[in-house]
Protein backbone atom coordinates (compact mmCIF):
# COMPACT_ATOMS: atom_id res chain seq x y z
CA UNK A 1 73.96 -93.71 43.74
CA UNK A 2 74.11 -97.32 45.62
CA UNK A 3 73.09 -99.87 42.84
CA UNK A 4 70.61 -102.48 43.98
CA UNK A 5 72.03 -106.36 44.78
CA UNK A 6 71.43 -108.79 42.10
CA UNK A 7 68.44 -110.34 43.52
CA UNK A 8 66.98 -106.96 43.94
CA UNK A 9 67.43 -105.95 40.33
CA UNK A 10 66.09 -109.70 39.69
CA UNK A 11 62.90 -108.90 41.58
CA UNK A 12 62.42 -105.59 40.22
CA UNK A 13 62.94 -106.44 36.59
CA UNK A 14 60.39 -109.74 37.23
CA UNK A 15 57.68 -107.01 38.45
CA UNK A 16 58.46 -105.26 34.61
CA UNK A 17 60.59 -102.11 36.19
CA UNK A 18 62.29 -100.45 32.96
CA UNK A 19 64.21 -98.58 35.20
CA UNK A 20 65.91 -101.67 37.28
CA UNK A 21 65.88 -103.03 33.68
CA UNK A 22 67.94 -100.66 31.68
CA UNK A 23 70.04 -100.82 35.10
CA UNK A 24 70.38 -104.38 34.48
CA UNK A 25 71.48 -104.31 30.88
CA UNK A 26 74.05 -101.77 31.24
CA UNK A 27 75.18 -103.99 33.87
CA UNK A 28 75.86 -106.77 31.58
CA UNK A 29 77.20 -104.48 28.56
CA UNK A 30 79.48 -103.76 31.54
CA UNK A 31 83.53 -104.95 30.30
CA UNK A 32 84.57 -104.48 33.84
CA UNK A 33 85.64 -107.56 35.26
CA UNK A 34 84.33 -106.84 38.62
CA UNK A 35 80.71 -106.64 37.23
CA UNK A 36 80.65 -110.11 35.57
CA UNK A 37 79.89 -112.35 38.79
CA UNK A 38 76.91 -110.37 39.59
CA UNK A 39 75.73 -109.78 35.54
CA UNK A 40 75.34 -113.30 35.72
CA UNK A 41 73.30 -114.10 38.68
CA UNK A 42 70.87 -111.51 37.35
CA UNK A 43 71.27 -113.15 33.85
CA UNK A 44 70.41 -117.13 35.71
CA UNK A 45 67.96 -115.14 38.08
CA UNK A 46 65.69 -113.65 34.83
CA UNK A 47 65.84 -116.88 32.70
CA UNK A 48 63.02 -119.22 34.63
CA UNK A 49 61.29 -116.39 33.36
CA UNK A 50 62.22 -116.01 30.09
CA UNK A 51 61.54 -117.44 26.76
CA UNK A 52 58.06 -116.77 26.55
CA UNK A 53 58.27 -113.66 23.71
CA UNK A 54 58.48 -113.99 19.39
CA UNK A 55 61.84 -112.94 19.01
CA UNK A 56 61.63 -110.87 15.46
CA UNK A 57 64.33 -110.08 13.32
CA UNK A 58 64.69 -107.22 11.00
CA UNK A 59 66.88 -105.74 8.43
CA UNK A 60 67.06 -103.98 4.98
CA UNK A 61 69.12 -101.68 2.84
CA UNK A 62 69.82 -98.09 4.26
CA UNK A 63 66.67 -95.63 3.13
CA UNK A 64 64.38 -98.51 3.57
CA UNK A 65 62.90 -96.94 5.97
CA UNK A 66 63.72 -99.44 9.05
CA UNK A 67 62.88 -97.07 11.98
CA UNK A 68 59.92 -95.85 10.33
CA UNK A 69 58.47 -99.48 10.15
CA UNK A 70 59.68 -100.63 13.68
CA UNK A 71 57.85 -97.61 15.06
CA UNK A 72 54.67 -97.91 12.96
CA UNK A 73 54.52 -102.02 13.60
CA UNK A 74 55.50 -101.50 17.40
CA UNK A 75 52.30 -99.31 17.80
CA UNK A 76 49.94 -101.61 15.77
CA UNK A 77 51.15 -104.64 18.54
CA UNK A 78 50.86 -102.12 21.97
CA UNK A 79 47.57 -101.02 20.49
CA UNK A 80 46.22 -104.63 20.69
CA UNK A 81 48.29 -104.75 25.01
CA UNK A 82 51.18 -106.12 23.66
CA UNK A 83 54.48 -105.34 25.06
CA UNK A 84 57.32 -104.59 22.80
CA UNK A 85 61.22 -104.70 23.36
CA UNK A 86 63.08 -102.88 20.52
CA UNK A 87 67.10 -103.87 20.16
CA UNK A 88 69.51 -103.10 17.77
CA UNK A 89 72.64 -104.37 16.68
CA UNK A 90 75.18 -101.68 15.51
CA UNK A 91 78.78 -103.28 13.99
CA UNK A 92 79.49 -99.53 13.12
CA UNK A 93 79.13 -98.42 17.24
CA UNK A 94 81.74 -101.93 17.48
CA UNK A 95 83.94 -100.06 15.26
CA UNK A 96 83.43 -96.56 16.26
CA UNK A 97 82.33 -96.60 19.76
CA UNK A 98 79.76 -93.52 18.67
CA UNK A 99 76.34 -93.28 19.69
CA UNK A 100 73.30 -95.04 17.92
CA UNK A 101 70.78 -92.99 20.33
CA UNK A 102 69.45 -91.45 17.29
CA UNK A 103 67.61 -94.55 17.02
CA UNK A 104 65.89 -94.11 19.75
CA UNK A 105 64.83 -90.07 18.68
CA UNK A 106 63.48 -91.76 15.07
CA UNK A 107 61.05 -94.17 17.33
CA UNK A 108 60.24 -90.97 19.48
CA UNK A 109 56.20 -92.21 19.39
CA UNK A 110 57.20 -95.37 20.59
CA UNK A 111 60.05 -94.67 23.11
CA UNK A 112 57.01 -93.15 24.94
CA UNK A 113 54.96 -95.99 25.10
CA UNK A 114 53.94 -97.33 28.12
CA UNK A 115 54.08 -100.96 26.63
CA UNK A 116 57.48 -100.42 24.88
CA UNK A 117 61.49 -100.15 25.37
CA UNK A 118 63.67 -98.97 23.14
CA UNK A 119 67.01 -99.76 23.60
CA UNK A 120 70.27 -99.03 21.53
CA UNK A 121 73.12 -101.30 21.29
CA UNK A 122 75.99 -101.00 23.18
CA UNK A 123 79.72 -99.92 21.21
CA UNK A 124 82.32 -102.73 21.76
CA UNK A 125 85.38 -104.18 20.67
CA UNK A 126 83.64 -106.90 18.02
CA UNK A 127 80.63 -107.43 16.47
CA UNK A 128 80.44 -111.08 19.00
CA UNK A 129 80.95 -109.09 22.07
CA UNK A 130 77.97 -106.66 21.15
CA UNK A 131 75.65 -109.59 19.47
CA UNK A 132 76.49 -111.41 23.19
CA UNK A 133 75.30 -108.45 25.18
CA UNK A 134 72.14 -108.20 23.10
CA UNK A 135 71.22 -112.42 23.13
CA UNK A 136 71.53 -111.57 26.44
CA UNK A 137 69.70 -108.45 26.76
CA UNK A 138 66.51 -110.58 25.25
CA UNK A 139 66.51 -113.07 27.98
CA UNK A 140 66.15 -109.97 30.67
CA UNK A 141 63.27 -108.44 28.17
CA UNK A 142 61.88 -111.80 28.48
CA UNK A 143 61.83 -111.68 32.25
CA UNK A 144 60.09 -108.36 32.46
CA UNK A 145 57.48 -109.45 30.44
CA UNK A 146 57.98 -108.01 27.11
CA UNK A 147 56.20 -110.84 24.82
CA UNK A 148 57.71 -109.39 21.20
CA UNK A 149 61.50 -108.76 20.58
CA UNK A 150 62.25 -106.91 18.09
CA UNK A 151 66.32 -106.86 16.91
CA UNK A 152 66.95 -103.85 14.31
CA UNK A 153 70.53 -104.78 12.01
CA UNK A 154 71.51 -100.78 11.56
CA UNK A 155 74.43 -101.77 9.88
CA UNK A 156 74.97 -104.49 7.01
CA UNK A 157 76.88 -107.92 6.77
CA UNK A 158 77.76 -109.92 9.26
CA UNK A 159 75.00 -108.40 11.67
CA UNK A 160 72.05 -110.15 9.87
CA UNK A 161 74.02 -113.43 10.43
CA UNK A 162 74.35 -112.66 14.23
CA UNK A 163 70.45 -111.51 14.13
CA UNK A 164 69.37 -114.75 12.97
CA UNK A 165 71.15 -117.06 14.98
CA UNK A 166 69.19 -115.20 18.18
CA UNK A 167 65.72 -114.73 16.42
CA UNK A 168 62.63 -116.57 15.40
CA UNK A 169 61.27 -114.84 12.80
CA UNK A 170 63.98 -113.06 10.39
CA UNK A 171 62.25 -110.35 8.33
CA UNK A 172 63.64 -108.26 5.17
CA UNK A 173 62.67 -105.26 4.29
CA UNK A 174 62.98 -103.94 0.51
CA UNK A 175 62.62 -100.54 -1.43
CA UNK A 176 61.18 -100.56 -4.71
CA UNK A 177 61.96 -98.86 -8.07
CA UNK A 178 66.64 -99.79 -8.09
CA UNK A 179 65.81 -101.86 -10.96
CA UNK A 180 66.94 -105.65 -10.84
CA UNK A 181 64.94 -105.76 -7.28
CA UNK A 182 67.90 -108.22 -6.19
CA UNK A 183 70.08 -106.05 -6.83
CA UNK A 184 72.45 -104.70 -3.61
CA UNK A 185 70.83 -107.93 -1.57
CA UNK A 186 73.23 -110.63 -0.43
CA UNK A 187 71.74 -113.93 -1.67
CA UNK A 188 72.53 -114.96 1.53
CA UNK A 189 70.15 -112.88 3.58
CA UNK A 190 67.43 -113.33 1.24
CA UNK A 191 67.71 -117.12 2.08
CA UNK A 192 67.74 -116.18 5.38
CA UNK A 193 64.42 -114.19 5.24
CA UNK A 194 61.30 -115.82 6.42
CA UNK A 195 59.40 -113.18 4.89
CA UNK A 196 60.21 -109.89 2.54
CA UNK A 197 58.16 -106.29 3.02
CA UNK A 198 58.13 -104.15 0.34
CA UNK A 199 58.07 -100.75 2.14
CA UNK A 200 56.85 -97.12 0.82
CA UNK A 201 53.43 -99.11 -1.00
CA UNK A 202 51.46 -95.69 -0.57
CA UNK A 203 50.54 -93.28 -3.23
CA UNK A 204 52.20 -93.19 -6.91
CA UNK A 205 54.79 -96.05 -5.55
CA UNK A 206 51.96 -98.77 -5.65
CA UNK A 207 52.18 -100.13 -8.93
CA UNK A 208 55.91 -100.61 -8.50
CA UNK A 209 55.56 -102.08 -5.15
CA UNK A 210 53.35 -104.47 -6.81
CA UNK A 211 55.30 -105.24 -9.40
CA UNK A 212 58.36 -105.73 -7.33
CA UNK A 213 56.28 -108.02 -4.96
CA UNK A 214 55.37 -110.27 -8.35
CA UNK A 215 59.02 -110.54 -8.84
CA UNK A 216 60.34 -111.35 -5.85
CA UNK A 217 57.41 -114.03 -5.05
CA UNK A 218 58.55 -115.59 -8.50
CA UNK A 219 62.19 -115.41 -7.43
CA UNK A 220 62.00 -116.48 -4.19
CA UNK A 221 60.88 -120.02 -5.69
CA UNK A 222 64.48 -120.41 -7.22
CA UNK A 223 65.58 -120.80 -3.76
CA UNK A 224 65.89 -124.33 -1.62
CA UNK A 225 63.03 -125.15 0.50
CA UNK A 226 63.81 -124.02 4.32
CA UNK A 227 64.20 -126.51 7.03
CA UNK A 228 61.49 -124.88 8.70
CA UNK A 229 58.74 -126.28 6.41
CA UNK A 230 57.62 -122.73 5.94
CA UNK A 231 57.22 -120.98 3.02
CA UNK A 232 58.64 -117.53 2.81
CA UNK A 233 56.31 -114.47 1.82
CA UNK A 234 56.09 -111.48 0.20
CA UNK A 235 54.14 -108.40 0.98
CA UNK A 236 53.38 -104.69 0.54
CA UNK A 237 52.98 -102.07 3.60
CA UNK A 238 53.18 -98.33 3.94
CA UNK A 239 53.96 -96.51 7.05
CA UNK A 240 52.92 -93.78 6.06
CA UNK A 241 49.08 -95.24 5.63
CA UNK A 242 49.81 -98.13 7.78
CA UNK A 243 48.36 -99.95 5.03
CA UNK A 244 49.94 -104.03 5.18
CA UNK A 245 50.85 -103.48 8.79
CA UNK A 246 48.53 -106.33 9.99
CA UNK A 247 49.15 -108.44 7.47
CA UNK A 248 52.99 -108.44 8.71
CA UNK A 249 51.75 -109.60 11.93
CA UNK A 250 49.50 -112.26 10.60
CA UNK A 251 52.52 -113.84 8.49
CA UNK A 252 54.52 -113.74 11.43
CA UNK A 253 51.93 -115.47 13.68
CA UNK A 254 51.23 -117.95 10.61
CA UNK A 255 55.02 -119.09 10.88
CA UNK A 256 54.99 -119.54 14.59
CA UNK A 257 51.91 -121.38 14.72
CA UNK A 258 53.34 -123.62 11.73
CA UNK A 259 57.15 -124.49 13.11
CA UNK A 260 55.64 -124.59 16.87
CA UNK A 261 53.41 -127.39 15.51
CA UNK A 262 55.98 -129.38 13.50
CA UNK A 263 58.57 -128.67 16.26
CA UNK A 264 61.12 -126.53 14.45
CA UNK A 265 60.22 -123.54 16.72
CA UNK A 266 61.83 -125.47 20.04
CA UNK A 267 64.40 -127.31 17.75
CA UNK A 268 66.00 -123.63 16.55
CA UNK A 269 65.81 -122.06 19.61
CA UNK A 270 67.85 -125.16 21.07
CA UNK A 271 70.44 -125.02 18.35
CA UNK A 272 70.68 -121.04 18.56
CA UNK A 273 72.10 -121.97 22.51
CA UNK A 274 74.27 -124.07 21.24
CA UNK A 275 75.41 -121.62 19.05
CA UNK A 276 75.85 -119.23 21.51
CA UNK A 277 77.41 -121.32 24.52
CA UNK A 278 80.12 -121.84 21.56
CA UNK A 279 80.52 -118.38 20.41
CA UNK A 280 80.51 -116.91 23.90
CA UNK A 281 83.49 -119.30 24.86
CA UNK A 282 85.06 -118.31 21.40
CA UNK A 283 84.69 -114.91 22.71
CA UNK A 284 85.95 -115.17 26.03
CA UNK A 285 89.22 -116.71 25.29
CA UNK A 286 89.84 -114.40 22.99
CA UNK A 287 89.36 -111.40 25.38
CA UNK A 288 91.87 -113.66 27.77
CA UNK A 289 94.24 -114.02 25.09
CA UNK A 290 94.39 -110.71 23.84
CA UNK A 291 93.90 -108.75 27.30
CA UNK A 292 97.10 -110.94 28.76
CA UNK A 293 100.23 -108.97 29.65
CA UNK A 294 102.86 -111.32 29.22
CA UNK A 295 101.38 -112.22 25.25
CA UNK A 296 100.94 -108.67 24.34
CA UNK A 297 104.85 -108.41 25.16
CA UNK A 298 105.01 -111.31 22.99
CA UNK A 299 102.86 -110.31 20.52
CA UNK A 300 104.55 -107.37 19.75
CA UNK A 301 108.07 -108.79 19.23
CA UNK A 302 106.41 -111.67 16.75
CA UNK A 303 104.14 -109.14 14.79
CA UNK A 304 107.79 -107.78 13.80
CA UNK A 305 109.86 -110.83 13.31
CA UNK A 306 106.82 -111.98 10.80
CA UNK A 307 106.68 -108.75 9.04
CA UNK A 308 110.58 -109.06 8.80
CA UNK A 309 109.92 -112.58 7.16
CA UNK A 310 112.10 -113.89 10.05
CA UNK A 311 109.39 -116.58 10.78
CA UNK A 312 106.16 -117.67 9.30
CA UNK A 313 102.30 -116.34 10.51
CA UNK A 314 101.77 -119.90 11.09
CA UNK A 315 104.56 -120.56 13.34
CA UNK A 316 104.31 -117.40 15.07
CA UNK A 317 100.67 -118.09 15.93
CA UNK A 318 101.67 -121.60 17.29
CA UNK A 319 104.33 -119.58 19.12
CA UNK A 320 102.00 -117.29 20.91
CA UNK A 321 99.71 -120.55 21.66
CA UNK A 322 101.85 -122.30 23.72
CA UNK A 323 103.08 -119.34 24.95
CA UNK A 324 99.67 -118.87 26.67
CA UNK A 325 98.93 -122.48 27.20
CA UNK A 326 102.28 -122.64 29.55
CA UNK A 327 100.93 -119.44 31.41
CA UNK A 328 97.86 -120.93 32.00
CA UNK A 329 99.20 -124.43 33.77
């Protein structure tokens, strides 16, 4: 099959194609060299267009019931003619280069909307490389008119850090009845969350749902106040009942409204660019490094002198440095 030209794809994924689309991202999940120069005009062709979408992040513990929630919360917003973009972030698909598409059989309802796209992350060589693909899989969701992102963390640890640095609303989702409701969460991501959903608040699991909300309001105040100016929040849903679905949305819409008007909306967005013109280059020259002939030779005769104690880590590393800075003058 002939592949369209950049500013046919451009075009296409500007008049909301999901076909040209999905075209487009695999294009830029692409690690053949040959595909970069064009990944990027489509990338620089999309962006005047992009930018206009609530970027949502969400994670949780495994069994919280992620998929469940995307699906049920991606309906409630298509119902009301909004367009949805589901992404995911996989470190396990970095690791094992498997398949996440049974991501995209749990959200089976919502695959098949006509207002939504599901897509799975792409497996790579490092968490970066596969956060990268997906920062810039948003900006072409952006351009084809999807006004909510949604970015799933499948895995745990360093993929909510990536996840916030390339959302604007970071979302945590919680299960009810492990006893010390903190217990298993990272203190870390809880300060990152702008917002904590108890999940599973239907039936017989109500009064614990409750109870856990009370507890995590009251610890929640222990934490520093965000930059933001916004106060997180704590609530109860069921997708099962779809009971609290709305009231997700309206916290979410509460928070933009509130850092769009004090400016922190435009300021983090800024400063998550920044962070990602640095990490990209980080990235890159790493690839170059790594990928070079003449330093894997290298490479492989210092890994053994510093296992042999025949030279430092340190020295070896300054070694291979100007190693590659003399084949790069």
């Amino acid at each position: 099959m002939v592949q369209p030209e950049a500013e046919e794809l451009i075009a296409q994924i500007i008049a909301g194609d999901t076909t040209a689309l999905s075209r487009a991202i695999t294009l830029i999940e692409s690690n053949n060299p040959n595909h970069f120069a064009k990944a990027n005009t489509v990338i620089n062709g999309c962006l005047p267009h992009a930018n206009s979408s609530i970027r949502i992040g969400i994670t949780g513990v495994p069994g919280v019931g992620k998929s469940s929630f995307i699906e049920v919360f991606g309906k409630h917003l298509t119902h009301q003619g909004k367009k949805v973009a589901v992404l995911t972030i996989d470190p396990s698909s970095a690791v094992s280069h498997g398949s996440i598409l049974g991501d995209k059989t749990r959200m089976e309802k919502l695959s098949k909307d006509p207002n939504a796209y599901v897509r799975p992350s792409a497996s790579g060589e490092t968490l970066g490389g596969v956060a990268r693909k997906t920062r810039e899989t948003i900006t072409l969701c952006e351009a084809a008119g999807f006004d909510t992102i949604i970015i799933e963390t499948v895995g745990v640890g360093q993929s909510e850090i990536a996840v916030h640095s390339m959302v604007d609303f970071f979302l945590l989702l919680q299960i009810t009845g492990a006893g010390d409701e903190l217990q298993g969460i990272k203190r870390g991501i809880i300060e990152m969350a702008d917002a904590i959903v108890i999940t599973k608040s239907d039936g017989d699991n109500i009064p614990k749902t409750t109870l856990t909300k009370t507890e995590l309001s009251r610890a929640l105040h222990y934490f520093p106040p965000k930059k933001s100016g916004w106060i997180p929040t704590v609530t109860t849903c069921s997708s099962k009942t779809q009971e609290g679905i709305p009231e997700v949305e309206k916290i979410i819409l509460n928070y933009v409204e509130t850092t769009k008007n004090n400016g922190y909306f435009n300021r983090k967005r800024a400063e998550q660019n920044d962070y990602w013109l640095t990490e990209t280059i980080n990235d890159q020259l790493k690839q170059d490094f790594f990928n070079h002939p003449q330093i894997q030779n290298v490479l492989k005769e210092t890994k053994k002198a510093v296992q042999n104690n025949e030279t430092s880590p340190f020295a070896a590393a300054q070694l291979l440095l100007e190693t590659y800075k003399n084949l790069r003058t």
